[in-house]
C-alpha atoms as a PDB file:
ATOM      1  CA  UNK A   1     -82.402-154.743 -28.324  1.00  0.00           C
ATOM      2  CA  UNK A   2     -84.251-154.350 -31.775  1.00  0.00           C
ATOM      3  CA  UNK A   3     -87.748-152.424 -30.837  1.00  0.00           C
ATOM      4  CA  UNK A   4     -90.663-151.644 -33.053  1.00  0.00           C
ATOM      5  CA  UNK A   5     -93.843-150.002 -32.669  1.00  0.00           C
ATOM      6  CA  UNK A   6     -96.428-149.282 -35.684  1.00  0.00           C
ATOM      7  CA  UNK A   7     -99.565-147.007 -35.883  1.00  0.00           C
ATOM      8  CA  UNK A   8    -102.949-146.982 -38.064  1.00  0.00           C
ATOM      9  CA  UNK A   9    -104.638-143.547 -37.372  1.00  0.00           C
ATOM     10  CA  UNK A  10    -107.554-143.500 -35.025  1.00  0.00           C
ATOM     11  CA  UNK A  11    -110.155-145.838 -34.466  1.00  0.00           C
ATOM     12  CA  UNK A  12    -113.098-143.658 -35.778  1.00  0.00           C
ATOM     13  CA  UNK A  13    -115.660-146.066 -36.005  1.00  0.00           C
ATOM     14  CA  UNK A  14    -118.449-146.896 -33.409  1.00  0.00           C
ATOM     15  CA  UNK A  15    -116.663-147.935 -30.269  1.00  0.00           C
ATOM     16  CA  UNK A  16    -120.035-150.525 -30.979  1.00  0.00           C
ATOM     17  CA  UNK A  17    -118.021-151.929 -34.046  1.00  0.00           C
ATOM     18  CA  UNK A  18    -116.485-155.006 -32.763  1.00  0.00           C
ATOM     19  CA  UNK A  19    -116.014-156.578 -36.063  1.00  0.00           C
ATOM     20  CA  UNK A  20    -113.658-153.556 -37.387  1.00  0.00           C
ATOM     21  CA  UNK A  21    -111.896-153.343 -34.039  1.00  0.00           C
ATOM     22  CA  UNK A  22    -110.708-156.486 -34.077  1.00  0.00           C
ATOM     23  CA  UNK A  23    -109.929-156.967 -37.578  1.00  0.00           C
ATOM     24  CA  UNK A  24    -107.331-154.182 -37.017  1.00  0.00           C
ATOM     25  CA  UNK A  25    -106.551-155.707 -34.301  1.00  0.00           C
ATOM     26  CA  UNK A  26    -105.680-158.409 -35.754  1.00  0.00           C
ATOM     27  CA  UNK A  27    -103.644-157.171 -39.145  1.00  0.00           C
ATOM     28  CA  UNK A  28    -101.922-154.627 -36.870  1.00  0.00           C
ATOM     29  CA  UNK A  29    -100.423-158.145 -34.641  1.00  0.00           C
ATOM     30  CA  UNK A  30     -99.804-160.003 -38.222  1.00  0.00           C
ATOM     31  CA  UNK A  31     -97.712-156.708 -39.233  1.00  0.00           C
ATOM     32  CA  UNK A  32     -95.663-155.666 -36.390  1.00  0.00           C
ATOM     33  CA  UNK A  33     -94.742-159.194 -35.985  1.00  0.00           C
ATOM     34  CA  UNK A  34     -93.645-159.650 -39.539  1.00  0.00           C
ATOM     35  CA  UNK A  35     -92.005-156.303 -39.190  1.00  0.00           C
ATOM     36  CA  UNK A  36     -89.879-157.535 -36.141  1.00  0.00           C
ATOM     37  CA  UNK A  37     -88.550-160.559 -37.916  1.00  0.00           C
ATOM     38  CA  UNK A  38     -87.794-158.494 -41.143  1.00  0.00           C
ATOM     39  CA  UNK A  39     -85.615-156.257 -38.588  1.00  0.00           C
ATOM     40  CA  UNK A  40     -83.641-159.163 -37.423  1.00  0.00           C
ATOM     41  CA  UNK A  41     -81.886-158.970 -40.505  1.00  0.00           C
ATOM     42  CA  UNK A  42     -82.315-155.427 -41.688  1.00  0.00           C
ATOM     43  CA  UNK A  43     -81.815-151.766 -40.459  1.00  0.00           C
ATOM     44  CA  UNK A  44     -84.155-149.661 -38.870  1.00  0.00           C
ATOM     45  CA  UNK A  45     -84.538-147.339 -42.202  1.00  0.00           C
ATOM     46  CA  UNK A  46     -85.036-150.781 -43.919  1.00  0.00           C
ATOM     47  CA  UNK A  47     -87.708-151.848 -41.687  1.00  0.00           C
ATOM     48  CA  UNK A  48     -89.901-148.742 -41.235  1.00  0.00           C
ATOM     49  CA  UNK A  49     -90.639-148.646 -45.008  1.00  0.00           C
ATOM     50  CA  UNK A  50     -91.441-152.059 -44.825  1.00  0.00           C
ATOM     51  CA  UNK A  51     -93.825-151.802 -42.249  1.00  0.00           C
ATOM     52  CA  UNK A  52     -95.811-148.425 -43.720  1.00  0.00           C
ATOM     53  CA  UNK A  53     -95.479-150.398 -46.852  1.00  0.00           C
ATOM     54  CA  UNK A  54     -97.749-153.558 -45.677  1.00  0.00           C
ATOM     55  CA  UNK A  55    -100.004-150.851 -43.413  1.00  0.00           C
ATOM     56  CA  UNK A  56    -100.392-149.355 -47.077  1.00  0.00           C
ATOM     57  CA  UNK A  57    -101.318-152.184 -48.684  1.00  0.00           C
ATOM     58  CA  UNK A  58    -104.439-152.904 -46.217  1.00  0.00           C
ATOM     59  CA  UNK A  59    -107.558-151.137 -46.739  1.00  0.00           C
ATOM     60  CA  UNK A  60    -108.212-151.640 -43.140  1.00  0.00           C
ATOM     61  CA  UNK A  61    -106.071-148.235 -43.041  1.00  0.00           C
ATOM     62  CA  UNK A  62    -105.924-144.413 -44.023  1.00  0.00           C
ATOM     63  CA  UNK A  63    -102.900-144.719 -46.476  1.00  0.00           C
ATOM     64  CA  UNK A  64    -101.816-146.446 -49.332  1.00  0.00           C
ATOM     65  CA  UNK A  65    -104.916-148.172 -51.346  1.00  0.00           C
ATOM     66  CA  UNK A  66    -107.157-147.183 -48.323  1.00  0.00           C
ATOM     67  CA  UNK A  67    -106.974-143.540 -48.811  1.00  0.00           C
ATOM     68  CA  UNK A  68    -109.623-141.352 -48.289  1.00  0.00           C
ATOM     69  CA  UNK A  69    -111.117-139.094 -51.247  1.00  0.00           C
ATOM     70  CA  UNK A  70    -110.676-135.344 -51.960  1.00  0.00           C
ATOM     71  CA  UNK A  71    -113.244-132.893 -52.197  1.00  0.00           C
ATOM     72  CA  UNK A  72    -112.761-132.820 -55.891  1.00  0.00           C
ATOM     73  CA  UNK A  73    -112.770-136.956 -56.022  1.00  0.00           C
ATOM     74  CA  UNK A  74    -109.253-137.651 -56.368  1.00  0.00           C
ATOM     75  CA  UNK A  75    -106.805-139.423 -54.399  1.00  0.00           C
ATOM     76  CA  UNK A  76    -103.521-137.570 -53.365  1.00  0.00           C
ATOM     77  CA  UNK A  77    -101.714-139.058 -50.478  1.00  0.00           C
ATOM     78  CA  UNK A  78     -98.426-138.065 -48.701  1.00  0.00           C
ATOM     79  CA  UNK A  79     -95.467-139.887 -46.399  1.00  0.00           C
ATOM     80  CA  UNK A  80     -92.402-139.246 -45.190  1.00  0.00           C
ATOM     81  CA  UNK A  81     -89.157-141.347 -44.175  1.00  0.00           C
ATOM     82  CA  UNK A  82     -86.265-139.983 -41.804  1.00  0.00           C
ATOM     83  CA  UNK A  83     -83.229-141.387 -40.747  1.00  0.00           C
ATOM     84  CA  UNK A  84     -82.166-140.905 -37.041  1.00  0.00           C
ATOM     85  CA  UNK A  85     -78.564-140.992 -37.728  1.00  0.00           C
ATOM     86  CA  UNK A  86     -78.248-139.196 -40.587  1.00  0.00           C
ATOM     87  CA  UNK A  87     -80.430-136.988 -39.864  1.00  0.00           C
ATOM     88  CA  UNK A  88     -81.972-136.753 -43.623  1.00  0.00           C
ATOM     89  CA  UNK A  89     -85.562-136.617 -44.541  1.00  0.00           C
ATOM     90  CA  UNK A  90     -87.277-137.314 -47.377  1.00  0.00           C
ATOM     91  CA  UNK A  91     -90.590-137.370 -48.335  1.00  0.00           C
ATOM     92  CA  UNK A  92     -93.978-137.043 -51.066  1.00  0.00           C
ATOM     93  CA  UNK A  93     -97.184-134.917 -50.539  1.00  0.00           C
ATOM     94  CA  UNK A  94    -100.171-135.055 -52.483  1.00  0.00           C
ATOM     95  CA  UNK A  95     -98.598-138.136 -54.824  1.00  0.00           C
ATOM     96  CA  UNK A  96    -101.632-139.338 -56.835  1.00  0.00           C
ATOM     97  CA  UNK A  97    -101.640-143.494 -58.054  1.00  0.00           C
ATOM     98  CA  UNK A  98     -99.193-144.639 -56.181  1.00  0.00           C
ATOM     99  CA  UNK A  99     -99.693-148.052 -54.272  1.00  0.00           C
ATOM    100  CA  UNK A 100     -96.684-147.137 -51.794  1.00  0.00           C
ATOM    101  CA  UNK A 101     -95.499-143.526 -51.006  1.00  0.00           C
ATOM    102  CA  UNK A 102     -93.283-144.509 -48.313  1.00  0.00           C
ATOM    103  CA  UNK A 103     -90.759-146.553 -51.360  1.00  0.00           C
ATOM    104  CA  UNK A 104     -91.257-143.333 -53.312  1.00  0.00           C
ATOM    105  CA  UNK A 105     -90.345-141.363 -50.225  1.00  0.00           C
ATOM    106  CA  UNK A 106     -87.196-144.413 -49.866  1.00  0.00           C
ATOM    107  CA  UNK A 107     -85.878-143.369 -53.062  1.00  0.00           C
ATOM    108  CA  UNK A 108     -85.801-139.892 -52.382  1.00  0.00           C
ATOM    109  CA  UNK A 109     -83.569-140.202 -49.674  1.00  0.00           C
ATOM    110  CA  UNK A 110     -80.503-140.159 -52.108  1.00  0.00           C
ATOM    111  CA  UNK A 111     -81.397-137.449 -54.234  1.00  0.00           C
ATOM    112  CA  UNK A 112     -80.591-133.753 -53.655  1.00  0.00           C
ATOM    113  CA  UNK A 113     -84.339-132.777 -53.788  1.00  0.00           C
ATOM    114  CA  UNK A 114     -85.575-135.111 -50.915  1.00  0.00           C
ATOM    115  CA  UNK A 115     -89.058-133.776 -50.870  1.00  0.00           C
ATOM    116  CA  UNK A 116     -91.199-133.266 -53.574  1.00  0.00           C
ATOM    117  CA  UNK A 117     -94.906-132.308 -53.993  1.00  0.00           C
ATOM    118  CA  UNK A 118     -97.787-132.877 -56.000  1.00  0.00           C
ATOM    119  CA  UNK A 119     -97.501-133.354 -59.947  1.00  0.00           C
ATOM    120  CA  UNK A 120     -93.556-133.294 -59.300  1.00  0.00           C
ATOM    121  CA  UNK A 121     -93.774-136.734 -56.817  1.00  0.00           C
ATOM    122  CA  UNK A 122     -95.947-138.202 -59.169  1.00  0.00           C
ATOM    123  CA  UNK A 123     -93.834-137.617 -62.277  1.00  0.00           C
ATOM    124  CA  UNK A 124     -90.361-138.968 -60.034  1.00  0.00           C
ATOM    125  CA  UNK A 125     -92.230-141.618 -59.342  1.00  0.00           C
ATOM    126  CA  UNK A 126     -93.215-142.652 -62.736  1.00  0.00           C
ATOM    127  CA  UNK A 127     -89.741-141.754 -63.860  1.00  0.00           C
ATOM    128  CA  UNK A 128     -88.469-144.589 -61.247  1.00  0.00           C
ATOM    129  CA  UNK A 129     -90.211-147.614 -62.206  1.00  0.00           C
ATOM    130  CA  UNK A 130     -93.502-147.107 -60.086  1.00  0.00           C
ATOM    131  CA  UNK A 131     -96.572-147.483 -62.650  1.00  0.00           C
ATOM    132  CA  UNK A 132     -99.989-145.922 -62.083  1.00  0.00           C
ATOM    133  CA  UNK A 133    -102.092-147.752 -59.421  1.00  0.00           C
ATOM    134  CA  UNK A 134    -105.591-147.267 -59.008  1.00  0.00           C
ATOM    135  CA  UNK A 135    -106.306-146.264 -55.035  1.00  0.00           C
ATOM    136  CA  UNK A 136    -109.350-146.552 -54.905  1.00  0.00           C
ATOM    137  CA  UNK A 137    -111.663-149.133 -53.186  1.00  0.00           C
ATOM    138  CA  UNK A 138    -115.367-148.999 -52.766  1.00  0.00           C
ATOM    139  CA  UNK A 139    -115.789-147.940 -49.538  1.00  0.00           C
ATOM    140  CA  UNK A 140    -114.141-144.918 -50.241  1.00  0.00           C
ATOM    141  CA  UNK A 141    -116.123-143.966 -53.351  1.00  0.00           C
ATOM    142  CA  UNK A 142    -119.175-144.732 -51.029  1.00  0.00           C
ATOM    143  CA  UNK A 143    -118.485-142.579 -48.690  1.00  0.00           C
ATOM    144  CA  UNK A 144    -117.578-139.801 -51.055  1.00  0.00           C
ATOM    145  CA  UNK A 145    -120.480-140.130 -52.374  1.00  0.00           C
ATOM    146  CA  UNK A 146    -122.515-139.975 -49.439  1.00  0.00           C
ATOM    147  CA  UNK A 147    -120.707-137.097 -48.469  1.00  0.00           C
ATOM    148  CA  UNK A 148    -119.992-138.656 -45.132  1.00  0.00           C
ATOM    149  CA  UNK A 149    -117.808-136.568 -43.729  1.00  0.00           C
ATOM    150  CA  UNK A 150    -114.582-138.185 -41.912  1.00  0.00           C
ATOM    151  CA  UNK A 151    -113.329-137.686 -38.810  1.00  0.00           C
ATOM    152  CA  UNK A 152    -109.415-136.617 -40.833  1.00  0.00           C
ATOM    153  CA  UNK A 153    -107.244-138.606 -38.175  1.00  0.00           C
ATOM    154  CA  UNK A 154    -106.099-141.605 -40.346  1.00  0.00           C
ATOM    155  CA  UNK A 155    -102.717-142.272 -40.806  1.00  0.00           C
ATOM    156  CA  UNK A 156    -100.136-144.664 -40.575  1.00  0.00           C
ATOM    157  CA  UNK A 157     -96.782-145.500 -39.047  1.00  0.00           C
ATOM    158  CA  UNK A 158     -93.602-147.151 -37.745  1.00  0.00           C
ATOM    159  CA  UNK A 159     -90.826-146.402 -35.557  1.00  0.00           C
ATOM    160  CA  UNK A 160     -87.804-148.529 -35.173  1.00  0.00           C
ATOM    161  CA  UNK A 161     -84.728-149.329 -33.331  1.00  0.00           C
ATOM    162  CA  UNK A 162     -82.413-152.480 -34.779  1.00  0.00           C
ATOM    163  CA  UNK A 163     -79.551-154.311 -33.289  1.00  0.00           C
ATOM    164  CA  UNK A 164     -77.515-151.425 -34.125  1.00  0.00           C
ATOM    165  CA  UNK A 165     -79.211-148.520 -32.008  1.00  0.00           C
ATOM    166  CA  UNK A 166     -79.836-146.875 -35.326  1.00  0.00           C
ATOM    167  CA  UNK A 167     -83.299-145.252 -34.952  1.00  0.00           C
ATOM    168  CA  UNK A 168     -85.894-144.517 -38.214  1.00  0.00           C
ATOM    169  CA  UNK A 169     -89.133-143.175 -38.283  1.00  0.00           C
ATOM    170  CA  UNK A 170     -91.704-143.448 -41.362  1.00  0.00           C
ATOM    171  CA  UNK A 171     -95.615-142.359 -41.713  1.00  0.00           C
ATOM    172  CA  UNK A 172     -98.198-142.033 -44.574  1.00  0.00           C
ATOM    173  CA  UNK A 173    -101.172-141.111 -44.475  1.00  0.00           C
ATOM    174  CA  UNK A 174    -104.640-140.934 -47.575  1.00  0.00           C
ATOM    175  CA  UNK A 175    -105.441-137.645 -46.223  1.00  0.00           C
ATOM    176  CA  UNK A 176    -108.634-136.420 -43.901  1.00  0.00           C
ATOM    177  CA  UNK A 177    -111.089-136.536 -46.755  1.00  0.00           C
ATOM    178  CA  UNK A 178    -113.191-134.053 -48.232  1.00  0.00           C
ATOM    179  CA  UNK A 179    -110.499-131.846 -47.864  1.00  0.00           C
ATOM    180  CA  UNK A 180    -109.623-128.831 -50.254  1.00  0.00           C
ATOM    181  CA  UNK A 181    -107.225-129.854 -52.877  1.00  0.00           C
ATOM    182  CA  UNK A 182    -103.389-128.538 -52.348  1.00  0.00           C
ATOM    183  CA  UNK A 183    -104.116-129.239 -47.992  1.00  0.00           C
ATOM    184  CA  UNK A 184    -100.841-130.063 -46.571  1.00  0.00           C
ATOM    185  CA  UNK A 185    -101.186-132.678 -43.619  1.00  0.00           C
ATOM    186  CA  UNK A 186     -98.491-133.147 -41.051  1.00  0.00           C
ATOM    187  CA  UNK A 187     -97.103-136.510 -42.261  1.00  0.00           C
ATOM    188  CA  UNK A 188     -94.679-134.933 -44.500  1.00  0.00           C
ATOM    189  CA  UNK A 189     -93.152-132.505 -42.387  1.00  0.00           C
ATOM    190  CA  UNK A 190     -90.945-133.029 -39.191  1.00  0.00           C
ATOM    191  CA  UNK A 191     -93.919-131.863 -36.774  1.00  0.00           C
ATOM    192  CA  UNK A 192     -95.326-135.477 -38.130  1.00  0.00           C
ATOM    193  CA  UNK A 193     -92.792-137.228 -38.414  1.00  0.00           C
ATOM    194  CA  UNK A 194     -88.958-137.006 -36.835  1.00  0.00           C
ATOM    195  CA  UNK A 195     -86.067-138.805 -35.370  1.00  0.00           C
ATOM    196  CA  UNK A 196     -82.309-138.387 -34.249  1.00  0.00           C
ATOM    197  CA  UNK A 197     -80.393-141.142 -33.200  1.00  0.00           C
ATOM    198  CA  UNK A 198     -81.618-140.149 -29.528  1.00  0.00           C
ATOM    199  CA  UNK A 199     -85.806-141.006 -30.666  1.00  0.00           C
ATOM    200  CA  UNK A 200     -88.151-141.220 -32.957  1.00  0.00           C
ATOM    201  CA  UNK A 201     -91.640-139.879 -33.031  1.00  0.00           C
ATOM    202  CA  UNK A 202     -94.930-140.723 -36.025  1.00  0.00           C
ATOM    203  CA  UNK A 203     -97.727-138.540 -35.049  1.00  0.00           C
ATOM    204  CA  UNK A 204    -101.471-139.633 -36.305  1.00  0.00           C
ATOM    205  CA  UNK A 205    -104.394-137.384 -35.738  1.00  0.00           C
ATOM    206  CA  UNK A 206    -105.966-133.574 -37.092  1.00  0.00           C
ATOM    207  CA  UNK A 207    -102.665-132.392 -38.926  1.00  0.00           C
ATOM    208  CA  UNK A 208    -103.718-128.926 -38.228  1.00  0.00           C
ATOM    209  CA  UNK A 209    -103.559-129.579 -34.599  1.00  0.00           C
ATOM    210  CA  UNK A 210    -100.014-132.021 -35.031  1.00  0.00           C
ATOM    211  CA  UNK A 211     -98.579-128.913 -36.910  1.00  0.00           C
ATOM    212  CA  UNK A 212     -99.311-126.200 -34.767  1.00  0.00           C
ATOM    213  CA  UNK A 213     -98.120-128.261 -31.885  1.00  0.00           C
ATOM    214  CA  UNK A 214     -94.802-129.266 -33.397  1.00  0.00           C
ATOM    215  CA  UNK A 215     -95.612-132.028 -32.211  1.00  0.00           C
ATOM    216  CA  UNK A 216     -92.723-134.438 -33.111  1.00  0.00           C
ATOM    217  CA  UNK A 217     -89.969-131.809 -33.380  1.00  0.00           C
ATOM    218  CA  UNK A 218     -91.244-131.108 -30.070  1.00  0.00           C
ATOM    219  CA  UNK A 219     -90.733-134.773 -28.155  1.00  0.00           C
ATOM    220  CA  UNK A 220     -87.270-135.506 -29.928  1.00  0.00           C
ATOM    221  CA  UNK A 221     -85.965-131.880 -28.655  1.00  0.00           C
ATOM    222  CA  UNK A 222     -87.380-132.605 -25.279  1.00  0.00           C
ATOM    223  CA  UNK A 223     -85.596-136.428 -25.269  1.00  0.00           C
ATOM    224  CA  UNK A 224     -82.502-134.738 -26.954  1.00  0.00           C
ATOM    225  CA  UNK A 225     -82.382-132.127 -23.895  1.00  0.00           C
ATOM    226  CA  UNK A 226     -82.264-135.079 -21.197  1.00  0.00           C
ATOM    227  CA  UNK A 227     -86.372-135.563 -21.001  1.00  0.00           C
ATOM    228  CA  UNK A 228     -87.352-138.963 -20.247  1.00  0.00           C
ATOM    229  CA  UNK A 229     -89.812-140.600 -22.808  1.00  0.00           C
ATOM    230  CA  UNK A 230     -92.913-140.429 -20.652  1.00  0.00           C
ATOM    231  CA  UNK A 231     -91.775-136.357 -19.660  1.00  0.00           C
ATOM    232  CA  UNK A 232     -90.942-135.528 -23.435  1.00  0.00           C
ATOM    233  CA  UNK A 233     -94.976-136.802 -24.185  1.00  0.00           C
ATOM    234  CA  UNK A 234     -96.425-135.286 -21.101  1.00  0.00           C
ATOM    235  CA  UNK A 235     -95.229-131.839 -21.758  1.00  0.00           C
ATOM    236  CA  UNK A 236     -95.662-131.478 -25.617  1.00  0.00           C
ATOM    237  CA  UNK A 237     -99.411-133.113 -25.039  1.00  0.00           C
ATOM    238  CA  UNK A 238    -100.381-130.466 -22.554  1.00  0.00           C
ATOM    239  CA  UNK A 239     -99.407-127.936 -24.925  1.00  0.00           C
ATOM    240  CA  UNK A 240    -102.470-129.027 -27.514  1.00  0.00           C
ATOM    241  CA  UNK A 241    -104.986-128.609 -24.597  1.00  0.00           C
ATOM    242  CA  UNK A 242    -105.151-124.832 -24.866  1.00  0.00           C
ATOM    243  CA  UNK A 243    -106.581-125.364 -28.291  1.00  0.00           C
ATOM    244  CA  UNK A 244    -107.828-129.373 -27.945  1.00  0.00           C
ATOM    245  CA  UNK A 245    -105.329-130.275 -30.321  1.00  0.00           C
ATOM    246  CA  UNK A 246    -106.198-133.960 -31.866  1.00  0.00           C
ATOM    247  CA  UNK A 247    -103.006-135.962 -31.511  1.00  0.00           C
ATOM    248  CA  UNK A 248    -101.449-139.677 -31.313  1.00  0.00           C
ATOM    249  CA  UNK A 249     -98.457-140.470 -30.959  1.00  0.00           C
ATOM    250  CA  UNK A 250     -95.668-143.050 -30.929  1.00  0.00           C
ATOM    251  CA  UNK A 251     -92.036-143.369 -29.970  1.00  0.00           C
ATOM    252  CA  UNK A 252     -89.085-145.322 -29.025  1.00  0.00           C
ATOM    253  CA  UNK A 253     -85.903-143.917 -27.709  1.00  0.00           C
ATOM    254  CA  UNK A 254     -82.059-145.041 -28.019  1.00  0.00           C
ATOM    255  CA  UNK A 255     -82.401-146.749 -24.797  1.00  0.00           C
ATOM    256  CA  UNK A 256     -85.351-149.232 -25.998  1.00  0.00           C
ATOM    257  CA  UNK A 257     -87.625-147.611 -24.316  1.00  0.00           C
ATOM    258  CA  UNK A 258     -91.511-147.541 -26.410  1.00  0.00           C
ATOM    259  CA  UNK A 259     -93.871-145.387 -25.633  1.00  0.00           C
ATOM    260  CA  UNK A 260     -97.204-144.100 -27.172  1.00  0.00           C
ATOM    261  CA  UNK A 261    -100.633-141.366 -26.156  1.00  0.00           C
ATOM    262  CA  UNK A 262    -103.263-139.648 -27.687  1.00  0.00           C
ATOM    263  CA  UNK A 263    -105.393-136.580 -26.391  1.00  0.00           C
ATOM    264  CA  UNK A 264    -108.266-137.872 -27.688  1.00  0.00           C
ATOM    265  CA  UNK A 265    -109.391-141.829 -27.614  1.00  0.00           C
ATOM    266  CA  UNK A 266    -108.153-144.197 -29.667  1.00  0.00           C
ATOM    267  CA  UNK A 267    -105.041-144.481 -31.693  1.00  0.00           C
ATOM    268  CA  UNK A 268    -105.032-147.970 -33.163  1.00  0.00           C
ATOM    269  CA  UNK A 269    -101.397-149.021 -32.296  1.00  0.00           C
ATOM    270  CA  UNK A 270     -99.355-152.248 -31.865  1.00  0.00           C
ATOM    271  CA  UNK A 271     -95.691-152.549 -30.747  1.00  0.00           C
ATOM    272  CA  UNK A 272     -93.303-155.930 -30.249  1.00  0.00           C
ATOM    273  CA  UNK A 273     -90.025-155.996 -28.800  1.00  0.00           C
ATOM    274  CA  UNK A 274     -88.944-160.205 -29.038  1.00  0.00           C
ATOM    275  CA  UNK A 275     -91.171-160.889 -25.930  1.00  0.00           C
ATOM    276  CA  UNK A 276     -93.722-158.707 -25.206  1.00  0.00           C
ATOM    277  CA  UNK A 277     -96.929-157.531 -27.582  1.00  0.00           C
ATOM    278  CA  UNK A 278     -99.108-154.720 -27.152  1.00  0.00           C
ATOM    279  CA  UNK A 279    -101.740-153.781 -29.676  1.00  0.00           C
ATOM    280  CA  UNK A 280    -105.018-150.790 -28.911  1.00  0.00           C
ATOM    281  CA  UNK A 281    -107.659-152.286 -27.084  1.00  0.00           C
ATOM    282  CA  UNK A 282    -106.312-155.083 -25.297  1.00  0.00           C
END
């Protein structure tokens, strides 16, 4: 029954730009199929920070060493981790030189203070083993320095459901870019990112939008209540159309059940359940 589904933001580039379309493509297969064989053996928790992990370690993606660049130059980059049964959250936002904020947000799941913010997440982090990592790659310098603006809908994610019907949730996300130091995006709060052992929900897109939305709160309530999947989605997306809210989704429920939509074209997304594959664009 083990079900996964992962997400890398939106696909911002020129629908023209075959070459970077299918070279996500193409890592987001590798991972979600590497991902599904790591969850034959491991929970659901387990999984989804090893899946945001590898998603973090390609620059192909908004998170992790492919974060985008603050107004003010620096990197500060933000994920969060919940457990479906449990019911506990943990998370970082606005961590600066750290190569994986989702295993910072992993080890924050046992401590009292499960979500922790700026200098304080960096500091934890350095007090637990993780040493400073440079972030930054040239193609983000470039286009900080260009002052090309981004489109701020990159982030990353993975829900899971393993053998057990336990049901996890994680996302991370480099920020919009360009944005004013101390912005909160969604990833790290439970309109981006939420579960219950009835579904779990990563959200990718204009946090703004995500958090006014309440977005994932929103779908998990709505499953919770007796909404199917597909229902849950179609009535928390028509909510953002009063104010065009920029959103993508994904989700899997405790019956297996994956499902995924954005208001606004694409979300780069790939999911794998033993048999069948599905990845954006194909």
């Amino acid at each position: 029954m083990s079900k996964i589904i992962i997400h890398g933001g939106f696909f911002s580039e020129s629908s023209t730009n075959l070459e970077t379309k299918i070279a996500k493509q193409k890592a987001l297969i590798l991972i979600v199929r590497d991902s599904y064989d790591y969850l034959q053996t491991h929970s659901a928790l387990e999984t989804v920070v090893y899946a945001v992990s590898l998603l973090e370690d390609d620059e192909l993606f908004n998170a992790g060493i492919g974060s985008q660049i603050q107004s003010d130059g620096k990197i500060r980059m933000s994920a969060a981790l919940m457990d479906g049964s449990s019911m506990k959250m943990s998370g970082v936002i606005n961590i600066e030189e750290v190569k994986n904020p989702i295993q910072v947000a992993e080890v924050l799941m046992n401590v009292d203070d499960r979500i922790l913010g700026g200098s304080g997440a960096t500091n934890f982090a350095r007090r637990h083993g993780f040493e400073s990592f440079s972030t930054e790659i040239p193609q983000r310098k470039a286009e900080y320095e260009a002052k090309l603006k981004s489109t701020g809908t990159g982030t990353v994610g993975c829900v899971a459901l393993d053998a057990n019907g336990k049901i996890a949730v994680a996302t991370s996300t480099g920020g919009k870019g360009f944005e004013i130091p101390g912005r909160i995006s969604d990833s790290a709060t439970v309109a981006g990112n939420y579960a219950n052992e009835f579904c779990g929900v990563s959200l990718t897109g204009v946090g703004e939008d995500i958090v006014s939305g309440a977005v994932a709160t929103k779908i998990v309530t709505r499953v919770t209540d007796g909404f199917s999947l597909e229902a849950a989605f179609e009535k928390t997306f028509n909510e953002l159309k009063p104010f065009d809210g920029f959103a993508g989704a994904i989700a899997i429920d405790k019956n297996g059940n994956i499902f995924h939509q954005d208001s606004h074209p694409s979300m780069v997304f790939a999911s794998f359940d033993g048999e069948k594959e599905e990845v954006f664009g194909a």
